[in-house]
C-alpha atoms as a PDB file:
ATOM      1  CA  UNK A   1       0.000   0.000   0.000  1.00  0.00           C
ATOM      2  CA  UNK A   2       1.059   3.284  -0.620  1.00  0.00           C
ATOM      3  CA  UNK A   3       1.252   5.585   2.791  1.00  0.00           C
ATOM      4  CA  UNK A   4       0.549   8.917   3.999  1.00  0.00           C
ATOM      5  CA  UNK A   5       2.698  10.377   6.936  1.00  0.00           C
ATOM      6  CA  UNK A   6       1.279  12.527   9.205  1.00  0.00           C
ATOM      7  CA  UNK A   7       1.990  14.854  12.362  1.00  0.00           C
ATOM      8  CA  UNK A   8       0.449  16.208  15.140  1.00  0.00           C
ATOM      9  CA  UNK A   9       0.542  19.301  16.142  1.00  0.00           C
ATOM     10  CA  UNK A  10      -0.745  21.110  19.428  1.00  0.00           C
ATOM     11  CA  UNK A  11      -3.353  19.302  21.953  1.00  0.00           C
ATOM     12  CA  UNK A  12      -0.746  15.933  20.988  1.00  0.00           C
ATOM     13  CA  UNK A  13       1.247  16.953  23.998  1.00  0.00           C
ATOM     14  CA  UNK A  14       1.275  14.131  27.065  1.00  0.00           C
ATOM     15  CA  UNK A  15       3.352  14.134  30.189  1.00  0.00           C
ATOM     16  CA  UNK A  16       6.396  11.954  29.747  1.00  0.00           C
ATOM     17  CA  UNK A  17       6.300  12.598  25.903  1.00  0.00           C
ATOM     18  CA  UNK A  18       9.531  11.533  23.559  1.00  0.00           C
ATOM     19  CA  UNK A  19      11.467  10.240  26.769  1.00  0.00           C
ATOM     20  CA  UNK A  20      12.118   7.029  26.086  1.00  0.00           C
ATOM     21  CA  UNK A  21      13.219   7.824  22.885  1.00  0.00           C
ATOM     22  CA  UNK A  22      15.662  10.328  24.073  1.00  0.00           C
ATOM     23  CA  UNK A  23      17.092   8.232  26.952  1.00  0.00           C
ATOM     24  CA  UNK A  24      17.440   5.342  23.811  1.00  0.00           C
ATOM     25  CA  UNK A  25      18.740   7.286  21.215  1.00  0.00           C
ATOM     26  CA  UNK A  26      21.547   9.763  22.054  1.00  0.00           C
ATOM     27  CA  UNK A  27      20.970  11.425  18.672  1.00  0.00           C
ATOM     28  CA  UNK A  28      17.093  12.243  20.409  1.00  0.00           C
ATOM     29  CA  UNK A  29      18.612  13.410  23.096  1.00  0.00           C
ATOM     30  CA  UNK A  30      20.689  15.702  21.553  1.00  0.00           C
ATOM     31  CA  UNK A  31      17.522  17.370  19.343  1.00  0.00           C
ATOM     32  CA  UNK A  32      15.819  18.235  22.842  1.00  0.00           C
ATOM     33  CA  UNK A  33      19.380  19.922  24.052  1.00  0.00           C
ATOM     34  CA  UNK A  34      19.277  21.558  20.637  1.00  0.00           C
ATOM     35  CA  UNK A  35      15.717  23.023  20.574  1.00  0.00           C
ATOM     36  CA  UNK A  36      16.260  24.016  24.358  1.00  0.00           C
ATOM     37  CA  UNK A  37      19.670  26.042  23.405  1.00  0.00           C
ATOM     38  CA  UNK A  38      17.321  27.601  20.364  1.00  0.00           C
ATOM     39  CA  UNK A  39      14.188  28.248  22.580  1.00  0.00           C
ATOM     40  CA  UNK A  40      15.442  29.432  26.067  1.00  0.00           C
ATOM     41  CA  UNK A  41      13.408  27.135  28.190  1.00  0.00           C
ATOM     42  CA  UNK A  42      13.803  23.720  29.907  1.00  0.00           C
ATOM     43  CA  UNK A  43      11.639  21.813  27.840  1.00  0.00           C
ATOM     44  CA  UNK A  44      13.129  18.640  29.309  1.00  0.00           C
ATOM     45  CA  UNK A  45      12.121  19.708  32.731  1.00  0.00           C
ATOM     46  CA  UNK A  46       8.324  20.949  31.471  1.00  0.00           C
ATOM     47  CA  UNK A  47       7.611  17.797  29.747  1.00  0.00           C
ATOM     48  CA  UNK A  48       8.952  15.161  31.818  1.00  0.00           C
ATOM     49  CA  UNK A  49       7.795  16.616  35.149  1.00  0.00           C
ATOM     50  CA  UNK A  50       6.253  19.839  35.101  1.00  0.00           C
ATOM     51  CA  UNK A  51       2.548  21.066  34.999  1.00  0.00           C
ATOM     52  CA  UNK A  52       0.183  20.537  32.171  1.00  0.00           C
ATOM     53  CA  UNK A  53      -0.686  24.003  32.284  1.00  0.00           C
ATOM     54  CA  UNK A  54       3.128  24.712  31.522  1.00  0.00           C
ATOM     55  CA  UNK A  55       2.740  22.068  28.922  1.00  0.00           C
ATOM     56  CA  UNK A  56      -0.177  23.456  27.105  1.00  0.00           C
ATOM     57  CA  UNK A  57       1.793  26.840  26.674  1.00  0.00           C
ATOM     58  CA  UNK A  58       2.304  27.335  23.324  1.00  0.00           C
ATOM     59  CA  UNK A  59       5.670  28.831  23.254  1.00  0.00           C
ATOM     60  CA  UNK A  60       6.757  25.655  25.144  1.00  0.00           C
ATOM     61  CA  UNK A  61       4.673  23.368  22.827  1.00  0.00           C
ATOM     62  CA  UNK A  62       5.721  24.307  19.476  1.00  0.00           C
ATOM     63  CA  UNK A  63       9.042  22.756  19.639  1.00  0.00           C
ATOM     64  CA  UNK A  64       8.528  20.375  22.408  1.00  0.00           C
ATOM     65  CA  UNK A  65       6.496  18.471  19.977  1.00  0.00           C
ATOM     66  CA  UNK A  66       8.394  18.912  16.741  1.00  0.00           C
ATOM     67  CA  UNK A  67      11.075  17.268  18.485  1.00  0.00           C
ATOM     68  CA  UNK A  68       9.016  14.198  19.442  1.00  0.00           C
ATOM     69  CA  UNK A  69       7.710  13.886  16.023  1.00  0.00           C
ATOM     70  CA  UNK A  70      10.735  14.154  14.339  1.00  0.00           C
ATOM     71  CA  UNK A  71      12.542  11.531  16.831  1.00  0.00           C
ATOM     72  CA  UNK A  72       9.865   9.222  15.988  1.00  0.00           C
ATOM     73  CA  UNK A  73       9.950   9.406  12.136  1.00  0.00           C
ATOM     74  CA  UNK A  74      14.047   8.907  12.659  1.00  0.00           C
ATOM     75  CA  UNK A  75      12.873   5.113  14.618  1.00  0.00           C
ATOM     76  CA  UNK A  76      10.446   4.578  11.529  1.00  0.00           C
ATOM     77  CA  UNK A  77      12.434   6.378   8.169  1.00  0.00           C
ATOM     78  CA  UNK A  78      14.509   3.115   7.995  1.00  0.00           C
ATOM     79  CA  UNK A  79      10.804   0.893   7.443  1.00  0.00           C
ATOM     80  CA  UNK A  80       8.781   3.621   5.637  1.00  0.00           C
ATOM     81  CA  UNK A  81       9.018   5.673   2.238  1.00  0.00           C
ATOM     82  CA  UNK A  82       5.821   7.686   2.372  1.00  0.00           C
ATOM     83  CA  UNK A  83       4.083   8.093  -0.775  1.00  0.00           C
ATOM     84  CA  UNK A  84       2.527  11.904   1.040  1.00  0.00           C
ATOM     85  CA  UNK A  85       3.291  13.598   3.944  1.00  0.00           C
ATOM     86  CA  UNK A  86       0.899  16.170   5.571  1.00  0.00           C
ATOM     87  CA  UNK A  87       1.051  17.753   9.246  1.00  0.00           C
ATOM     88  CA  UNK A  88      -1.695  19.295  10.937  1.00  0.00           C
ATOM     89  CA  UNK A  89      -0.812  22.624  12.031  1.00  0.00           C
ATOM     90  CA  UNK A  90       2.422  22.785  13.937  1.00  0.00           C
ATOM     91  CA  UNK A  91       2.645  19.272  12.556  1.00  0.00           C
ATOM     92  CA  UNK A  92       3.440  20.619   9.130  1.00  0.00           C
ATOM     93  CA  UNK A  93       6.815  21.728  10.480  1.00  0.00           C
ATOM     94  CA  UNK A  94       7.658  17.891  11.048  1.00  0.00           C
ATOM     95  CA  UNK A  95       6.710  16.831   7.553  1.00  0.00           C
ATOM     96  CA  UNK A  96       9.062  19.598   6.600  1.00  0.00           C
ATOM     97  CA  UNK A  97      11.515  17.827   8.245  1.00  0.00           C
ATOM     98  CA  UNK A  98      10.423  14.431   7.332  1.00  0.00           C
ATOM     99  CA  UNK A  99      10.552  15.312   3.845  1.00  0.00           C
ATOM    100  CA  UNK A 100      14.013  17.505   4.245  1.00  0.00           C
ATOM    101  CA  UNK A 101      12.600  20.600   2.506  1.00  0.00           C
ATOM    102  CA  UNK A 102      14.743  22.610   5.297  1.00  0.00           C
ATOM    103  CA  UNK A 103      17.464  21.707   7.532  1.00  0.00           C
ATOM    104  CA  UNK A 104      16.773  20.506  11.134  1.00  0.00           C
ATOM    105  CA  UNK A 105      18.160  23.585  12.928  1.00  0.00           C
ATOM    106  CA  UNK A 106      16.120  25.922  10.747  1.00  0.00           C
ATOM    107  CA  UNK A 107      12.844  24.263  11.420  1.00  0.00           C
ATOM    108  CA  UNK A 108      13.495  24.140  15.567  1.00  0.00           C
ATOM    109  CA  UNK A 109      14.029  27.958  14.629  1.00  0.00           C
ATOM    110  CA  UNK A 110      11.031  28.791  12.793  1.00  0.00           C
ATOM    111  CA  UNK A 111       8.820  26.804  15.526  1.00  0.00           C
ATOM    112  CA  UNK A 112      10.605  28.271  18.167  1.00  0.00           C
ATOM    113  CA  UNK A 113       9.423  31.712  16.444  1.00  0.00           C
ATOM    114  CA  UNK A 114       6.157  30.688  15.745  1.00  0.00           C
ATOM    115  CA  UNK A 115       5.552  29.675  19.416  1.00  0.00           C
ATOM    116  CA  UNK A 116       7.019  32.484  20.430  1.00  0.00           C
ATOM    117  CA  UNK A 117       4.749  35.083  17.972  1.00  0.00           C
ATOM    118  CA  UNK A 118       1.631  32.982  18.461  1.00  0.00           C
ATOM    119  CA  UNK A 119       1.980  33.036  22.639  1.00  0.00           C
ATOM    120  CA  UNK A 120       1.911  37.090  22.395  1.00  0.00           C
ATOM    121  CA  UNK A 121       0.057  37.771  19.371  1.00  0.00           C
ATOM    122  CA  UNK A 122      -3.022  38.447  21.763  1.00  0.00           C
ATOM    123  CA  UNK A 123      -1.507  40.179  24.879  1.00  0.00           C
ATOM    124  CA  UNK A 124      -5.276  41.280  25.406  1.00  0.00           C
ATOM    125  CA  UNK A 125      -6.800  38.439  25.084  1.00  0.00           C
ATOM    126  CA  UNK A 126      -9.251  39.100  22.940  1.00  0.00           C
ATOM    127  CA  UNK A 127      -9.381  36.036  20.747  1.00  0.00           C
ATOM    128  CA  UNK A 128     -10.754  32.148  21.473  1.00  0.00           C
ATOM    129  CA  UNK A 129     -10.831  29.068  19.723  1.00  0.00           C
ATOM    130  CA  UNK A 130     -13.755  26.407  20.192  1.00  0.00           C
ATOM    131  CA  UNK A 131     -14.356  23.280  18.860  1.00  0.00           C
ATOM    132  CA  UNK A 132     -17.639  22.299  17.646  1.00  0.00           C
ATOM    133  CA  UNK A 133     -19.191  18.833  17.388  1.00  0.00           C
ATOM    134  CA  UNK A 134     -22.566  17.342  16.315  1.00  0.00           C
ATOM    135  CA  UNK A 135     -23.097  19.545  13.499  1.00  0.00           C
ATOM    136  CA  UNK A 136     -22.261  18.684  10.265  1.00  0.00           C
ATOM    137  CA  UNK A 137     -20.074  21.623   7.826  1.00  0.00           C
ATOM    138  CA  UNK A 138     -23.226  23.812   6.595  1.00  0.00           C
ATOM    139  CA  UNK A 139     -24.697  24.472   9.799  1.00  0.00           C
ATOM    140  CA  UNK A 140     -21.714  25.119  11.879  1.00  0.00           C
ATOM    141  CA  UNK A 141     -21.051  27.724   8.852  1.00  0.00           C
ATOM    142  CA  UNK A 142     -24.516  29.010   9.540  1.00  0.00           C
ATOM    143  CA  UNK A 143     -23.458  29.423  13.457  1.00  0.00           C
ATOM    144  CA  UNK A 144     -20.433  31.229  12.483  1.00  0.00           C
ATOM    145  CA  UNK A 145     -21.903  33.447  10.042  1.00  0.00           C
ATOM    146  CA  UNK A 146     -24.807  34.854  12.821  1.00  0.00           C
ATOM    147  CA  UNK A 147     -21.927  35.302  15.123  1.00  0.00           C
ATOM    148  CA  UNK A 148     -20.589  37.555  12.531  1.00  0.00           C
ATOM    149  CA  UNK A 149     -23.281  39.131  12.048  1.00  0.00           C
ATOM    150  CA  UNK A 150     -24.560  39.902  15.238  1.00  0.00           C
ATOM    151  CA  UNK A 151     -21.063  40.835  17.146  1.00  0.00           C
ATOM    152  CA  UNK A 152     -19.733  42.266  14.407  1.00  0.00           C
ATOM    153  CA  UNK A 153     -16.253  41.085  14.910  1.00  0.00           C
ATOM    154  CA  UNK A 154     -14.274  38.455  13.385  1.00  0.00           C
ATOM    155  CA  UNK A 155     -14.835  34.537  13.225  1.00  0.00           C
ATOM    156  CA  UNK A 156     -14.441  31.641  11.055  1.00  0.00           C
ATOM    157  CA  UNK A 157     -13.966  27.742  10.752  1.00  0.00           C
ATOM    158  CA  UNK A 158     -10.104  27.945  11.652  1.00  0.00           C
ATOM    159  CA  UNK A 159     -10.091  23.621  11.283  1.00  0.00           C
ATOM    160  CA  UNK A 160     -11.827  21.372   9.298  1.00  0.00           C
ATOM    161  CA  UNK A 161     -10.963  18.376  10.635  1.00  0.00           C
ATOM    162  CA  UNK A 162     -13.631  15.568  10.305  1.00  0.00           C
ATOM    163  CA  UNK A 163     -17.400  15.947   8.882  1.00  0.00           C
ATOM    164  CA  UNK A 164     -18.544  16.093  12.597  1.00  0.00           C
ATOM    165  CA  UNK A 165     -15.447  17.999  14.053  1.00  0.00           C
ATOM    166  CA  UNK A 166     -14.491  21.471  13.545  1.00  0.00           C
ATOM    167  CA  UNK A 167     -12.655  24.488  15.045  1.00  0.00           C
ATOM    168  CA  UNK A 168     -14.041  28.079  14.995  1.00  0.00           C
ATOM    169  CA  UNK A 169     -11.259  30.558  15.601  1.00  0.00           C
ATOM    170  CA  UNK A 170     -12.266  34.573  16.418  1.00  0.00           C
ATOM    171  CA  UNK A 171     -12.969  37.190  19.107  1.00  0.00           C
ATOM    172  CA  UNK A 172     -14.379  36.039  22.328  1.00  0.00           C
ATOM    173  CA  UNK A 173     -17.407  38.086  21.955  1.00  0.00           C
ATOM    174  CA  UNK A 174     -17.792  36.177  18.608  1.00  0.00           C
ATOM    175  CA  UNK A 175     -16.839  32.713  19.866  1.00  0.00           C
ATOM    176  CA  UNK A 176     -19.756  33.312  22.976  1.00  0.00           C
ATOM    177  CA  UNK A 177     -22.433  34.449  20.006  1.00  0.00           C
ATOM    178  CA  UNK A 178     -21.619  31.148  17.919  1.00  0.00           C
ATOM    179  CA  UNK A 179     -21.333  28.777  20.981  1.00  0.00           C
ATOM    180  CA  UNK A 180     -25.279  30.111  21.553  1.00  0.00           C
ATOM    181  CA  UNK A 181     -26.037  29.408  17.514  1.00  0.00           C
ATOM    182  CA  UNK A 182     -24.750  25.904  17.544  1.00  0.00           C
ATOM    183  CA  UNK A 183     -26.484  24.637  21.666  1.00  0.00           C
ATOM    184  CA  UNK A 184     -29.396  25.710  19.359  1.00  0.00           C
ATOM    185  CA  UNK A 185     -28.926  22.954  16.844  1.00  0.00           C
ATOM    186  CA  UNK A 186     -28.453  20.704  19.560  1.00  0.00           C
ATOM    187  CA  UNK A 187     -24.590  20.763  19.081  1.00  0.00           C
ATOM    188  CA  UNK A 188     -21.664  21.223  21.375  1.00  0.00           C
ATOM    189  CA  UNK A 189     -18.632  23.437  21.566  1.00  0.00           C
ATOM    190  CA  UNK A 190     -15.925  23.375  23.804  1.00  0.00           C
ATOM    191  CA  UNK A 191     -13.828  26.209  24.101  1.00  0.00           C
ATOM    192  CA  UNK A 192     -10.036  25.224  24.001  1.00  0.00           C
ATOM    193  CA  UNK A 193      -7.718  26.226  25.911  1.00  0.00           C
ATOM    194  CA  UNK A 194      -5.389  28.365  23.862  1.00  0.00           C
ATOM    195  CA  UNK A 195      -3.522  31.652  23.986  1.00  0.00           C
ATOM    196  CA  UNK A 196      -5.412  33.259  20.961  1.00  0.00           C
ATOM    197  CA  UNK A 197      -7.547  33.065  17.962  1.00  0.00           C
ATOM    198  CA  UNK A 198      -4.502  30.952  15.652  1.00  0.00           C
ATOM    199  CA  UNK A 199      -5.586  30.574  12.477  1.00  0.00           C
ATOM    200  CA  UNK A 200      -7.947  33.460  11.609  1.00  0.00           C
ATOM    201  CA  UNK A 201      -7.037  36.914  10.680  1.00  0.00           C
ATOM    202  CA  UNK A 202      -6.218  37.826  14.333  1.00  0.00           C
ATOM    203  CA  UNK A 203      -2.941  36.466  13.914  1.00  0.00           C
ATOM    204  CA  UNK A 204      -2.037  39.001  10.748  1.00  0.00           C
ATOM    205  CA  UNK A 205       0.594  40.927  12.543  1.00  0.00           C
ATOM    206  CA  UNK A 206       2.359  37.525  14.041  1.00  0.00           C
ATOM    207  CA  UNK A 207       2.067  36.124  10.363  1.00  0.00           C
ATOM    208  CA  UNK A 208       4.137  39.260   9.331  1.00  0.00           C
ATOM    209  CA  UNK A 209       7.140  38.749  11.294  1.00  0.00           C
ATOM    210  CA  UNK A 210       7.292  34.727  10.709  1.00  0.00           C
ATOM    211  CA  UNK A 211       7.046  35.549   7.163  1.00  0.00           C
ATOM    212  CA  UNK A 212       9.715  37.998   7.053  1.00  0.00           C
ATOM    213  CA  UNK A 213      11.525  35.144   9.128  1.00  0.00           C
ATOM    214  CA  UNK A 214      10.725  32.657   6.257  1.00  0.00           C
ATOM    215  CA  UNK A 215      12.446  35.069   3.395  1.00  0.00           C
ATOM    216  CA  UNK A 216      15.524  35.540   5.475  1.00  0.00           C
ATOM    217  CA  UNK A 217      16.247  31.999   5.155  1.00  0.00           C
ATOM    218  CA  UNK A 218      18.737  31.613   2.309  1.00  0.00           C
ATOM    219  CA  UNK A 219      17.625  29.827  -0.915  1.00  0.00           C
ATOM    220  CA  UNK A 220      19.882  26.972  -0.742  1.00  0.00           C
ATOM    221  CA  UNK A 221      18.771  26.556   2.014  1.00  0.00           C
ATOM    222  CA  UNK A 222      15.077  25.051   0.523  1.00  0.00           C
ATOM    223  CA  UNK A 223      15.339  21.813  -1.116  1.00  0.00           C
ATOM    224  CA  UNK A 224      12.952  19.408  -3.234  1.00  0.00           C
ATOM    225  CA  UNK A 225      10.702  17.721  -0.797  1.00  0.00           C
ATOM    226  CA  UNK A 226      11.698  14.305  -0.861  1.00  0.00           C
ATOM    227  CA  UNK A 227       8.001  13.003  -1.512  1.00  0.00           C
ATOM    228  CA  UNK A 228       4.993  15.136  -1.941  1.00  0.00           C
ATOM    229  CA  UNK A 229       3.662  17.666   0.590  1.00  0.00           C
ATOM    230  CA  UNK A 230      -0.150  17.968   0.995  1.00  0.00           C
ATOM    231  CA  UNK A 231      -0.496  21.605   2.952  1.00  0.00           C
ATOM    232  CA  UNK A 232      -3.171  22.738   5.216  1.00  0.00           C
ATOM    233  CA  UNK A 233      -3.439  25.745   3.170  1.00  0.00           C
ATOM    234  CA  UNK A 234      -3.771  24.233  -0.472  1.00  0.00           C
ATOM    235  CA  UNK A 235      -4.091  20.177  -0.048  1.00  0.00           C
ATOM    236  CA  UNK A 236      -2.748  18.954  -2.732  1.00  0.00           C
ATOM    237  CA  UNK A 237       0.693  17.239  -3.555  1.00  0.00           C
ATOM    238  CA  UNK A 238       3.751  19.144  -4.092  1.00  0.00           C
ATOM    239  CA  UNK A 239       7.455  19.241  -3.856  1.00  0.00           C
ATOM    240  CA  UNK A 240       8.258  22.300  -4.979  1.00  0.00           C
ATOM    241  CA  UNK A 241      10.213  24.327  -2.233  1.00  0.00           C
ATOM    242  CA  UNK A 242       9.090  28.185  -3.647  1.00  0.00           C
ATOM    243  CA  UNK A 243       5.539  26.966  -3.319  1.00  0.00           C
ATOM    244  CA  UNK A 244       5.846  25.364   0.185  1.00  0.00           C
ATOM    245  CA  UNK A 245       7.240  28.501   1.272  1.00  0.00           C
ATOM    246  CA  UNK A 246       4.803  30.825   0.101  1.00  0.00           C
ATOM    247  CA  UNK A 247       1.895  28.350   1.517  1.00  0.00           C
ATOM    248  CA  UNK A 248       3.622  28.409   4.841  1.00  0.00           C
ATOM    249  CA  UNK A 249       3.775  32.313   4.993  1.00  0.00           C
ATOM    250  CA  UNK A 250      -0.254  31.536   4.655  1.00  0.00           C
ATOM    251  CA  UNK A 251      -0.621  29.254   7.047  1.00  0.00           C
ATOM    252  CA  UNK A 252      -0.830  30.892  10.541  1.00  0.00           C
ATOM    253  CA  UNK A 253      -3.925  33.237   9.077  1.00  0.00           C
ATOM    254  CA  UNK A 254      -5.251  30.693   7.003  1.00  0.00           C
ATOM    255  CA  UNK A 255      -7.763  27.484   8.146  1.00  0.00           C
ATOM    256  CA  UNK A 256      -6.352  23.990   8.395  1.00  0.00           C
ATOM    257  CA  UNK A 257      -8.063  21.596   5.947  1.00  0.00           C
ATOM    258  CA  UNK A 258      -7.918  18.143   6.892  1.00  0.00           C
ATOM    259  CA  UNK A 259     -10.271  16.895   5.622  1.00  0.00           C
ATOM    260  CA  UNK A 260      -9.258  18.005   1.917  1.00  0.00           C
ATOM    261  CA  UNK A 261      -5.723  16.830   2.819  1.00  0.00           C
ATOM    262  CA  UNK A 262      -6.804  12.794   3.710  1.00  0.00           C
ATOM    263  CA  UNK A 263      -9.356  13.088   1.089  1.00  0.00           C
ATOM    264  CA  UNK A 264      -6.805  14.091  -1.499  1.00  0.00           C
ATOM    265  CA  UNK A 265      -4.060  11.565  -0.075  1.00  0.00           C
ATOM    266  CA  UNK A 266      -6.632   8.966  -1.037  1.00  0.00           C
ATOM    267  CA  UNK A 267      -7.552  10.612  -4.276  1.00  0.00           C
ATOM    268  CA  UNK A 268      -3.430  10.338  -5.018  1.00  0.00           C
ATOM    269  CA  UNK A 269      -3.558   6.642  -4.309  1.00  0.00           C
ATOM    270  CA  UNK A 270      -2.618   6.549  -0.281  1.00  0.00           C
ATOM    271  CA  UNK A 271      -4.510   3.434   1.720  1.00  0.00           C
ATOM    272  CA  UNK A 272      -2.458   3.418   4.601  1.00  0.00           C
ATOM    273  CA  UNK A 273      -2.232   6.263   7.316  1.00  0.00           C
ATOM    274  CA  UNK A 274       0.670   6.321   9.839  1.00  0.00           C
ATOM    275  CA  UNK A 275       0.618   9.260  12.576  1.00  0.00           C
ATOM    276  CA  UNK A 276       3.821   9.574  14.069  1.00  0.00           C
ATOM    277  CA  UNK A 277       3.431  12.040  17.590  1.00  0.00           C
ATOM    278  CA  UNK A 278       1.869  11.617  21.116  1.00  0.00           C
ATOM    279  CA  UNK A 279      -1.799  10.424  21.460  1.00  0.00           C
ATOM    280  CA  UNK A 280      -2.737   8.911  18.267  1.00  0.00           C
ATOM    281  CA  UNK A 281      -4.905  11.852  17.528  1.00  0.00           C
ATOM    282  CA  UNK A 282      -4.974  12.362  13.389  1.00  0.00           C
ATOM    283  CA  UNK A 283      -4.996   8.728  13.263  1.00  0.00           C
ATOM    284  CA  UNK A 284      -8.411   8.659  14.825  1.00  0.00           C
ATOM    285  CA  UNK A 285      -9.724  11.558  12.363  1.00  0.00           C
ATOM    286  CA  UNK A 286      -8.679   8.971   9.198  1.00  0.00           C
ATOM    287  CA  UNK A 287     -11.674   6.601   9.072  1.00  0.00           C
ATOM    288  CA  UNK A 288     -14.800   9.314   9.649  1.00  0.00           C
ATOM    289  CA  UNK A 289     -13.120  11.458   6.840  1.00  0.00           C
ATOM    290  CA  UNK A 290     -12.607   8.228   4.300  1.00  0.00           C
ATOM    291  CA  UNK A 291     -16.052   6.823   5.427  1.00  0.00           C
ATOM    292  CA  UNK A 292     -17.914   9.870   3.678  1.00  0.00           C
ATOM    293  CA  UNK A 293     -15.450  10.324   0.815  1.00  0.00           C
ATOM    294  CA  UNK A 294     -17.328   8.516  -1.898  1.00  0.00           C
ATOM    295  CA  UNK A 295     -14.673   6.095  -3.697  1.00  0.00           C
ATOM    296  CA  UNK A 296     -13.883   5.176  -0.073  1.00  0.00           C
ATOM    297  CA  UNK A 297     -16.934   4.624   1.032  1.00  0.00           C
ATOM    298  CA  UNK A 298     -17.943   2.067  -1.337  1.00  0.00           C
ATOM    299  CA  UNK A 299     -14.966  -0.544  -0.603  1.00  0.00           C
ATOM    300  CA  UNK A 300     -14.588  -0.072   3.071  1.00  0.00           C
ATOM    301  CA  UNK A 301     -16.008  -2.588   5.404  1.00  0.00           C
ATOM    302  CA  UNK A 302     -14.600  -4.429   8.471  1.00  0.00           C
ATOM    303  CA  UNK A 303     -14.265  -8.081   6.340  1.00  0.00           C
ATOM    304  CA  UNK A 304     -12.058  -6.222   3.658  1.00  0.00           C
ATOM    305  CA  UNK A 305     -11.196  -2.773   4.987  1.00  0.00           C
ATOM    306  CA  UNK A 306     -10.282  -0.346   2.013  1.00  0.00           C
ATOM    307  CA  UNK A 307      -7.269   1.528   3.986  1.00  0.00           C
ATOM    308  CA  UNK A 308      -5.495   0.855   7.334  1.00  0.00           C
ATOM    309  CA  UNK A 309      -4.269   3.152  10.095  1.00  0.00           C
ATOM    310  CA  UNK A 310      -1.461   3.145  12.275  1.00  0.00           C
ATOM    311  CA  UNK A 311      -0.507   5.588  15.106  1.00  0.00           C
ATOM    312  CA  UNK A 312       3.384   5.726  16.098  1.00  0.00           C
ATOM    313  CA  UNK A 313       3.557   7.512  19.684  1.00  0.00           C
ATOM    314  CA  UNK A 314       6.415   6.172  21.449  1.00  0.00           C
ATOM    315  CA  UNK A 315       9.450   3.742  21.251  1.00  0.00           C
ATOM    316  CA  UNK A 316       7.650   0.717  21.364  1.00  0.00           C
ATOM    317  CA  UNK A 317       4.851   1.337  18.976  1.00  0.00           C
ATOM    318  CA  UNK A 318       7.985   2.620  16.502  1.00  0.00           C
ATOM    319  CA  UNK A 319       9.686  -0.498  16.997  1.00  0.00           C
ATOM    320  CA  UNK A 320       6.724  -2.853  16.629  1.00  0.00           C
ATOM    321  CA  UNK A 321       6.023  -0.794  13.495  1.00  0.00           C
ATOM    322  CA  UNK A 322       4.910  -3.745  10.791  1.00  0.00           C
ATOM    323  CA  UNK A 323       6.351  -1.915   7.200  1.00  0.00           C
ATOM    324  CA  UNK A 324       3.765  -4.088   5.802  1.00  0.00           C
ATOM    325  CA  UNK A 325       1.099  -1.428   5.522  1.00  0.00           C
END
């Protein structure tokens, strides 16, 4: 079968994450020392013992978790040549890496940037995130467009990441307005617990700086992705290293489509799905999305399944990893 590769990105995190793999591997272990002399902060010391309110910050997150997806792609690279890679959010740094578009040390940079820029975009707090369930696409639109309309301030679908799970991403005022709209259609959302309204236009003067960061880095420094890249911005396969770029600059404003990323994977010929970070959470998001994409939906059934899934979150599972898929 030909595979997709995906990562993670944040609400992956999990206490203990990555440290059996660094205390393994000393080439692991010398990626956390190597994001923590980039970053400025013990990440070691947060992830391995501190607070889960210290590990939900996102300055501490962003390349906490790049570093345990990365470390776990090294375990499976040897087993594995993807046929697509795709990361959700933050994630798409790691299938950066995965794919060697840019160096190692210049992706632990840019996250370490983008945590930074996204953990004070909204010193106000102003902006919220929520994510709502139980109502399909056009009538969690409908909720966000009423909160739009009667706040008058800014809100959109930030994620799209099954047909029954999405992420709304705008003011607080907004956020309370479409949380109102969708208990009315007998839905649920659940405000998460981030530091700001990522991926909406909120995050325009953050998106600025990281994409003057981004044209700073030298030319030669971009490469050919090694197998297509399928970004949240545009889904669709590429390797070209001028158009990752400028769909990265895009990214922190722009929604995350995940659904339109596994749907095209499949269109592209991928049947198996391995996650490699924390949790197993994209893995879970696979088989909902394929079930309602139409080809898929046809061939799949638990006798003869049409596509398999896999989810890579520590040692163990890396090792176990059957290359069979």
């Amino acid at each position: 079968m030909t595979s997709a590769l995906l990562f993670p990105g944040q609400g992956s995190q999990e206490p203990g994450m990555g440290r059996d793999l660094a205390e393994s591997d000393r080439d692991a272990m010398d990626l956390w020392k190597k994001a923590e002399k980039i970053s400025g902060i013990a990440l070691r010391d947060i992830y391995w013992g501190g607070s889960e309110t210290d590990m939900a910050q996102t300055a501490n997150l962003q390349p906490a978790l790049t570093v345990v997806n990365i470390c776990l792609w090294r375990q499976l690279s040897a087993k594995l040549r993807p046929g697509a890679v795709a990361g959700h959010s933050l994630g798409e740094f790691s299938a950066l890496a995965a794919a060697e578009v840019l160096p190692i040390q210049t992706l632990l940079e840019l996250v370490c940037l983008r945590g930074r820029l996204m953990s004070q975009a909204d010193p106000q707090n102003k902006g919220a995130m929520a994510a709502v369930v139980r109502l399909p696409l056009a009538q969690v639109e409908e909720c966000v467009d009423e909160a739009r309309r009667s706040s008058g301030e800014s809100i959109l679908v930030a994620n799209y990441n099954t047909p029954a799970q999405f992420v709304i991403s705008g003011s607080k005022t907004a956020i309370s307005h479409a949380q109102e709209a969708v208990k009315q259609r007998k839905g649920r959302a659940l405000v998460l617990a981030v530091s700001g309204a990522f991926h909406s236009p909120l995050m325009e003067e953050a998106a600025a700086e990281f994409s003057t960061a981004l044209s700073a880095i030298q030319k030669s420094a971009w490469n050919k992705a090694r197998f297509p890249v399928y970004a949240n911005v545009a889904p669709r396969a590429n390797q070209d290293p001028e158009t990752i770029k400028a769909l990265l600059s895009r990214q922190m404003t722009s929604p995350v489509r995940w659904i339109d990323s596994i749907r095209r994977q499949w269109d592209d010929g991928c049947r198996a799905f391995v996650e490699c970070g924390p949790k197993g959470v994209l893995s879970k998001m696979v088989t909902p999305i394929l079930q309602e994409h139409a080809p898929a939906a046809a061939a799949h059934s638990e006798a003869t399944p049409a596509w398999q899934v896999a989810a890579v979150g520590n040692l163990r599972a890396a090792q176990e990893f059957a290359p069979c898929l």
